[in-house]
N, C-alpha and C. Protein backbone atom coordinates (compact mmCIF):
# COMPACT_ATOMS: atom_id res chain seq x y z
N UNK A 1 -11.09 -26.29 1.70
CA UNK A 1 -12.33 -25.63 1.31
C UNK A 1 -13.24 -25.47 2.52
N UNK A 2 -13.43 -26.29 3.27
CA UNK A 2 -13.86 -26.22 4.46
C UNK A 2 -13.59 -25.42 5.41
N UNK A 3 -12.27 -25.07 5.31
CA UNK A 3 -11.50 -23.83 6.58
C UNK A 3 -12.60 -22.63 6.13
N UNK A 4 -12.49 -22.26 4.29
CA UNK A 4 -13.06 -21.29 3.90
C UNK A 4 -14.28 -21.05 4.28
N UNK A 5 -14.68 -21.72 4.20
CA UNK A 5 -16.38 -21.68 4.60
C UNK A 5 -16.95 -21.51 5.86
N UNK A 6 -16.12 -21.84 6.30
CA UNK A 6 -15.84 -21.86 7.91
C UNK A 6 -15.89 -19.63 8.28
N UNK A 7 -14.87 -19.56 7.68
CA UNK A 7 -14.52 -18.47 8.05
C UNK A 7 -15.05 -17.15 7.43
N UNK A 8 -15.98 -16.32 8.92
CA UNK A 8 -17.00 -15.80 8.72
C UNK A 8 -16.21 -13.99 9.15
N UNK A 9 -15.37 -13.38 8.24
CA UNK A 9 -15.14 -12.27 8.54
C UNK A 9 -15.44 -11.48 9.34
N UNK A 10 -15.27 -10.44 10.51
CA UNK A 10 -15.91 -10.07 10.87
C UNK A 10 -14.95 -8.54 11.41
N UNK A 11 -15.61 -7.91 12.28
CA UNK A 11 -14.83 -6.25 12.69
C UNK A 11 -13.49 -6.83 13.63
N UNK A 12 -12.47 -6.22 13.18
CA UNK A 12 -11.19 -6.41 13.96
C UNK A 12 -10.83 -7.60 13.43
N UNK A 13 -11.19 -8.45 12.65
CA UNK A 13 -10.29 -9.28 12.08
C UNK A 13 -9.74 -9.40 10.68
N UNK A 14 -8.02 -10.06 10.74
CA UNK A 14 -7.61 -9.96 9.88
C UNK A 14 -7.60 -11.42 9.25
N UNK A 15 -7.41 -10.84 7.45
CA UNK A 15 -7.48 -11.59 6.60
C UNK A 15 -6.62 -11.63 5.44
N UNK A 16 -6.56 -12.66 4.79
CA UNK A 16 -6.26 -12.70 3.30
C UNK A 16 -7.04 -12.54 2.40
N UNK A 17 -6.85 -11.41 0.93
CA UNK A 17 -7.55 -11.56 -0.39
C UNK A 17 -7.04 -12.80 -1.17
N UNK A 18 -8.46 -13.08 -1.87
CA UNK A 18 -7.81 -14.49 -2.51
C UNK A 18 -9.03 -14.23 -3.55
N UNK A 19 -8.55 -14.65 -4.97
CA UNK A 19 -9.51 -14.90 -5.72
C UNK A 19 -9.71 -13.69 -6.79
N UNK A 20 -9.19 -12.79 -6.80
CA UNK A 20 -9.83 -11.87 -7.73
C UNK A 20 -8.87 -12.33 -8.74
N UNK A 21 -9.95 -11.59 -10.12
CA UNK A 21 -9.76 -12.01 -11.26
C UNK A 21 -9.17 -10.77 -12.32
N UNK A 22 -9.89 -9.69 -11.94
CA UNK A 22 -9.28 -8.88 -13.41
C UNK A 22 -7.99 -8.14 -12.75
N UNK A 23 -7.36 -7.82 -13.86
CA UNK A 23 -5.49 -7.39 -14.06
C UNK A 23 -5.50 -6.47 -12.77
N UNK A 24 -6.44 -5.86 -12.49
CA UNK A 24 -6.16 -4.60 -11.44
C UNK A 24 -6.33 -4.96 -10.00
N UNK A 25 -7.18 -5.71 -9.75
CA UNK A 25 -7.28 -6.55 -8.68
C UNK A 25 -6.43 -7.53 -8.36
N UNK A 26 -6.27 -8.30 -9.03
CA UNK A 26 -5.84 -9.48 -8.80
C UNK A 26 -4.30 -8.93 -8.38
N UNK A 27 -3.46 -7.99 -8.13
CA UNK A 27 -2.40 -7.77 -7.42
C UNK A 27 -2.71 -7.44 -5.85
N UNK A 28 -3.88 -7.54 -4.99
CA UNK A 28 -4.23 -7.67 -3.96
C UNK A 28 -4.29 -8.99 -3.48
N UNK A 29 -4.64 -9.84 -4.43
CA UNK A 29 -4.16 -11.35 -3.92
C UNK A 29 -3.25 -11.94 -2.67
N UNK A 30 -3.49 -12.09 -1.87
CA UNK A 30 -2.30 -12.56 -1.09
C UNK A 30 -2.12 -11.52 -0.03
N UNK A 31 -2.75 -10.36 0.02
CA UNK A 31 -2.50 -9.36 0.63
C UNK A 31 -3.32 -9.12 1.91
N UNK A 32 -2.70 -9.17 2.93
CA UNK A 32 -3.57 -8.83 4.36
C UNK A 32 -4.15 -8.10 4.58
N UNK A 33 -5.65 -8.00 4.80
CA UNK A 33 -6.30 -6.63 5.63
C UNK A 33 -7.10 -7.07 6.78
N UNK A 34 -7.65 -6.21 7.45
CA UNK A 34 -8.01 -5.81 8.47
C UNK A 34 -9.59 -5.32 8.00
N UNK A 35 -10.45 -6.06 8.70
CA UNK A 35 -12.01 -5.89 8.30
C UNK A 35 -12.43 -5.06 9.33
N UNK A 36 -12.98 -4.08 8.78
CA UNK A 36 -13.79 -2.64 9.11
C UNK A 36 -15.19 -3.20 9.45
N UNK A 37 -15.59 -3.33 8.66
CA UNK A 37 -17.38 -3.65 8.72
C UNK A 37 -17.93 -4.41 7.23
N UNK A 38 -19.17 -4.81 7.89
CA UNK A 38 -19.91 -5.08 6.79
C UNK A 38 -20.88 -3.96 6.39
N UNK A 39 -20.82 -3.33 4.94
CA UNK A 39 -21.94 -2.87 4.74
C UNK A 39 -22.94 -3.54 3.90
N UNK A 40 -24.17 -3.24 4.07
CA UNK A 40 -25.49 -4.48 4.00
C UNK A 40 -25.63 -4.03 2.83
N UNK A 41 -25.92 -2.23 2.52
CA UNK A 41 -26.25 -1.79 0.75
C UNK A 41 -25.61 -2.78 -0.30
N UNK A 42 -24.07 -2.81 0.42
CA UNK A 42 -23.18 -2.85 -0.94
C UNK A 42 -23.11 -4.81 -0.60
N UNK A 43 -23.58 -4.97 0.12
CA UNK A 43 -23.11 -6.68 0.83
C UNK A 43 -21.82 -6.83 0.55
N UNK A 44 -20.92 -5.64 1.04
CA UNK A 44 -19.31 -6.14 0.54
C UNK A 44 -18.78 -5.84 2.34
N UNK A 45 -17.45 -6.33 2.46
CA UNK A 45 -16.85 -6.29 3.45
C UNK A 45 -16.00 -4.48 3.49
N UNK A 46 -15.78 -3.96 4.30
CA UNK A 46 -15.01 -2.77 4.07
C UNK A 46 -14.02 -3.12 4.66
N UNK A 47 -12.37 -3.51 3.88
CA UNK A 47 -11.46 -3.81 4.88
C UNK A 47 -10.42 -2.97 4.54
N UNK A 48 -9.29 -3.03 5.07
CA UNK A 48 -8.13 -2.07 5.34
C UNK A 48 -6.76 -2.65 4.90
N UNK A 49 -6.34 -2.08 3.82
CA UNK A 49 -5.08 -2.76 3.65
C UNK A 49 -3.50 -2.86 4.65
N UNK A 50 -3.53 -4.16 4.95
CA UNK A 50 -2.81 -3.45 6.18
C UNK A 50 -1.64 -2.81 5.62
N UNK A 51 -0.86 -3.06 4.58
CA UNK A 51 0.65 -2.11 4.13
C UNK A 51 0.13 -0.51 4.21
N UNK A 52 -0.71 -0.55 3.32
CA UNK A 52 -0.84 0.70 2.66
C UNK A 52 -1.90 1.51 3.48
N UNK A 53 -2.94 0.68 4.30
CA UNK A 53 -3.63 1.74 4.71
C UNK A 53 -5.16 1.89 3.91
N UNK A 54 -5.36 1.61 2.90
CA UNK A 54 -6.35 2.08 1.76
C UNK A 54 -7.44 1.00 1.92
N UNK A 55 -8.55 1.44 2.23
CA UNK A 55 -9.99 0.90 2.43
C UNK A 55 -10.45 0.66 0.83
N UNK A 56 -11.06 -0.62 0.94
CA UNK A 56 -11.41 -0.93 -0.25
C UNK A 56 -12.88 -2.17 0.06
N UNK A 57 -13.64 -2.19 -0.73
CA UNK A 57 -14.81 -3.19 -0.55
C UNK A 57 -14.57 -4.21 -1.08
N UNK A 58 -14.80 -5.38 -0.76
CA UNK A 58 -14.67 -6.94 -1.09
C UNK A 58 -15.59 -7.58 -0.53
N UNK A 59 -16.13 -8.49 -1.44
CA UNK A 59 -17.12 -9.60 -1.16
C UNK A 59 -16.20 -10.62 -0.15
N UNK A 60 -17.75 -11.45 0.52
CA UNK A 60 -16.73 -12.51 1.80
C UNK A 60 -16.37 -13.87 0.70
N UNK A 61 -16.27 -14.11 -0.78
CA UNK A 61 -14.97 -14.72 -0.96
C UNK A 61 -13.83 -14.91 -1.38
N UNK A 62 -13.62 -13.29 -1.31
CA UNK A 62 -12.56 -12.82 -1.98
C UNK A 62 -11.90 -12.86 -0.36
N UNK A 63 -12.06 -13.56 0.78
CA UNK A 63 -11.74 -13.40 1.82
C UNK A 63 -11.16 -14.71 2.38
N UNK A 64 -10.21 -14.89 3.16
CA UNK A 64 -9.88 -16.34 3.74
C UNK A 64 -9.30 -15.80 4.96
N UNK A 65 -9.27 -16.89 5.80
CA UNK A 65 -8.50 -17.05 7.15
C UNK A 65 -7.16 -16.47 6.91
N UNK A 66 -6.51 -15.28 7.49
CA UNK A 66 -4.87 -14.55 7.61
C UNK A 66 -4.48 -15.81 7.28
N UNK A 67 -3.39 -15.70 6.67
CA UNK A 67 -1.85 -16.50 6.29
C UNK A 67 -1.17 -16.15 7.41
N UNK A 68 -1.04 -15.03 8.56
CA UNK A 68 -0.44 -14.40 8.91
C UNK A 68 1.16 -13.92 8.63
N UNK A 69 1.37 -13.77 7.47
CA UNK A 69 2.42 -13.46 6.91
C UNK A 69 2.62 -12.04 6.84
N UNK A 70 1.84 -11.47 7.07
CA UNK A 70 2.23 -9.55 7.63
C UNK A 70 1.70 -9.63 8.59
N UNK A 71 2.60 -8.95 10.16
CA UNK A 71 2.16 -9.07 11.52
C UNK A 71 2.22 -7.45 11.37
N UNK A 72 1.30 -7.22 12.40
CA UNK A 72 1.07 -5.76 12.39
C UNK A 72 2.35 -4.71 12.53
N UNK A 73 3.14 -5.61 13.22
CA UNK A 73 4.44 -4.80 13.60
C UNK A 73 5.47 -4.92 12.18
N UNK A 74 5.12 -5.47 11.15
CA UNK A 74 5.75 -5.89 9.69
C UNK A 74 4.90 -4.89 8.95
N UNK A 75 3.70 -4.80 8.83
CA UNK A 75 3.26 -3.70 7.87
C UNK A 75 3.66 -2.55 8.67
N UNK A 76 3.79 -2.10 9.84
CA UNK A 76 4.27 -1.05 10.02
C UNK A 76 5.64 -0.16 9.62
N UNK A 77 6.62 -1.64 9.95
CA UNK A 77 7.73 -1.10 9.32
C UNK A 77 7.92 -0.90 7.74
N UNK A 78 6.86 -1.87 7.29
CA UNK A 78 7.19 -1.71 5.67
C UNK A 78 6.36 -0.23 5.01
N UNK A 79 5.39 0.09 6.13
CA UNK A 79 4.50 1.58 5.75
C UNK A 79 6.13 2.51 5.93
N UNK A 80 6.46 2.52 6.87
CA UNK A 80 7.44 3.80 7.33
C UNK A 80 8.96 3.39 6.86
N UNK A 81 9.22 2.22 5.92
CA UNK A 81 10.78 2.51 4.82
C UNK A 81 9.97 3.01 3.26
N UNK A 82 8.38 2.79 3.33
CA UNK A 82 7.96 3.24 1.74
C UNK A 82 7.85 4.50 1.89
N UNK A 83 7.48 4.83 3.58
CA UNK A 83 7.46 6.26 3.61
C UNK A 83 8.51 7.22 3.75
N UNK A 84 10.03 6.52 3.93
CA UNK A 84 11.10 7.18 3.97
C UNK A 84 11.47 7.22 2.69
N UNK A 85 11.16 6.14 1.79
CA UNK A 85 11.88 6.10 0.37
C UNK A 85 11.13 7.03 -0.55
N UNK A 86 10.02 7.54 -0.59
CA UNK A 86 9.35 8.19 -0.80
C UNK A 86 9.56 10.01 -0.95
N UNK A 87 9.71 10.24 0.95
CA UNK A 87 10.34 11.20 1.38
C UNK A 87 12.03 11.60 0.78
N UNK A 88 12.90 10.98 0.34
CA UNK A 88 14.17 10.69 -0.18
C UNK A 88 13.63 11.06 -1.65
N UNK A 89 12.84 9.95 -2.45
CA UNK A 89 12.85 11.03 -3.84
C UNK A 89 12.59 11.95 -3.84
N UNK A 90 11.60 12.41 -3.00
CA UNK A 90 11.26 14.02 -3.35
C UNK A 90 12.22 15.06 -3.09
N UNK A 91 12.91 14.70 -1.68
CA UNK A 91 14.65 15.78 -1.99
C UNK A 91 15.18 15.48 -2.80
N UNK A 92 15.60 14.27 -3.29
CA UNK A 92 16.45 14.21 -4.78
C UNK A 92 16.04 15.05 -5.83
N UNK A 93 14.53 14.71 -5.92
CA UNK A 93 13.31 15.33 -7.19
C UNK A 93 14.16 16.70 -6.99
N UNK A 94 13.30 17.44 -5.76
CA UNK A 94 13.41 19.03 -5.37
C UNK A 94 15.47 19.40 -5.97
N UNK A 95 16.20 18.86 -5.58
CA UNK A 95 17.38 19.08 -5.41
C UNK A 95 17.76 18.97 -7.13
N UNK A 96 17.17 18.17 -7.72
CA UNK A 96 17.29 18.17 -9.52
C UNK A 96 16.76 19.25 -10.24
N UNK A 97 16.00 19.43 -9.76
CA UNK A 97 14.96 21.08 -9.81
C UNK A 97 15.60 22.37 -9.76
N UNK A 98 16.23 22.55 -8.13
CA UNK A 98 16.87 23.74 -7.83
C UNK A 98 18.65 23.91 -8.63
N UNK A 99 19.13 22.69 -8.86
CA UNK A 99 19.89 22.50 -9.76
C UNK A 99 19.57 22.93 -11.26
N UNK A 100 18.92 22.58 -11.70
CA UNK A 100 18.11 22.82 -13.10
C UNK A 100 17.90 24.43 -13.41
N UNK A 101 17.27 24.62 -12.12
CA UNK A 101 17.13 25.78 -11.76
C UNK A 101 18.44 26.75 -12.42
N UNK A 102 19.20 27.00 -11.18
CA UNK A 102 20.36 27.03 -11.23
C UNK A 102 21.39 27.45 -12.41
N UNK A 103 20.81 26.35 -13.40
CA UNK A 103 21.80 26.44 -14.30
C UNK A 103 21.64 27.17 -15.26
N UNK A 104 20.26 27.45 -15.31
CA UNK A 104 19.33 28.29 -16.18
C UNK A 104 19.52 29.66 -16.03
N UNK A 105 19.66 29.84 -14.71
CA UNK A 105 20.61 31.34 -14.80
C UNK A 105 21.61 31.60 -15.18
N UNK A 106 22.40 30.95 -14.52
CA UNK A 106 23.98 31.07 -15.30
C UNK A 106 24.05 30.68 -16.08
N UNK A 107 23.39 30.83 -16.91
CA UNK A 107 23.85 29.95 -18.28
C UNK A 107 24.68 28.75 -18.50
N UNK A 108 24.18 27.68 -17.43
CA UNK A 108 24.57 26.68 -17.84
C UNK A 108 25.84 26.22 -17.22
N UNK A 109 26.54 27.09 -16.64
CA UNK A 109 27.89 27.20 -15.75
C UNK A 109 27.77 26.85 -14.30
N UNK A 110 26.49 25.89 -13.97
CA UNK A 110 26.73 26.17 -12.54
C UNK A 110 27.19 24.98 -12.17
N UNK A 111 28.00 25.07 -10.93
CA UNK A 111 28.29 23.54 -10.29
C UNK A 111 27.57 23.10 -9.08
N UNK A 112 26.28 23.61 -9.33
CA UNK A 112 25.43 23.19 -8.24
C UNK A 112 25.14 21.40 -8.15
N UNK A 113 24.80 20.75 -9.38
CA UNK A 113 25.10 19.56 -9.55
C UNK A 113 26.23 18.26 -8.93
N UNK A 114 27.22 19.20 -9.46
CA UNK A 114 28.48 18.55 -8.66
C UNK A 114 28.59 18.72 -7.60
N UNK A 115 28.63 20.08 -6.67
CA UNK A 115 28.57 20.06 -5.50
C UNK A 115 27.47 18.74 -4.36
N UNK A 116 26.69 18.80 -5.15
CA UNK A 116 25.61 17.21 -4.34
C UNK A 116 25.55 16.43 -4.15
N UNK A 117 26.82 15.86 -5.81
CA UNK A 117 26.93 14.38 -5.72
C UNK A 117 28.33 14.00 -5.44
């Protein structure tokens, strides 16, 4: 409890979420970001998720000292296989489509399907 208290967020440093409570939040738990700033209006922290990228506001005790369990060079790679797996459904998507497509002309006779897989 003491580490916590201790630890005073600040720009360029990273952290752990800890503590949130309702269903939608509380899957940030555990999750590393990267503190942006303080804004004074909102008295929340503006930090940066490091996987995903996505700025979000949090109070300083929804905040603790990094776990360091995502190193910057780890959220990177895990940003760019979500961003390949991503990139991959959507040709599959597109390719189910132009298939679909496809078949709708010919009435149903086409072997565009088979040819893919």
């Amino acid at each position: 409890r003491l580490a916590q208290e201790a630890f005073v967020p600040t720009a360029g440093v990273r952290a752990t979420v800890q503590g949130l409570q309702s269903a939608a939040a509380a899957q940030l738990n555990g999750t590393e970001v990267d503190v942006i700033e303080f804004d004074q209006a909102t008295q929340c922290f503006n930090v940066k998720i490091v996987v995903t990228g996505e700025v979000v506001a949090l109070k300083r005790e929804s905040l603790a000292p990094s776990t360091g369990l995502t190193a910057p060079g780890e959220a990177a790679a895990v940003a760019a296989a979500a961003a390949a797996v991503a990139a991959a459904a959507a040709v599959a998507e597109q390719e189910a489509k132009e298939c679909a497509a496809e078949s709708q002309v010919t009435n149903g006779e086409s072997s565009c399907c088979a040819k893919k897989t």
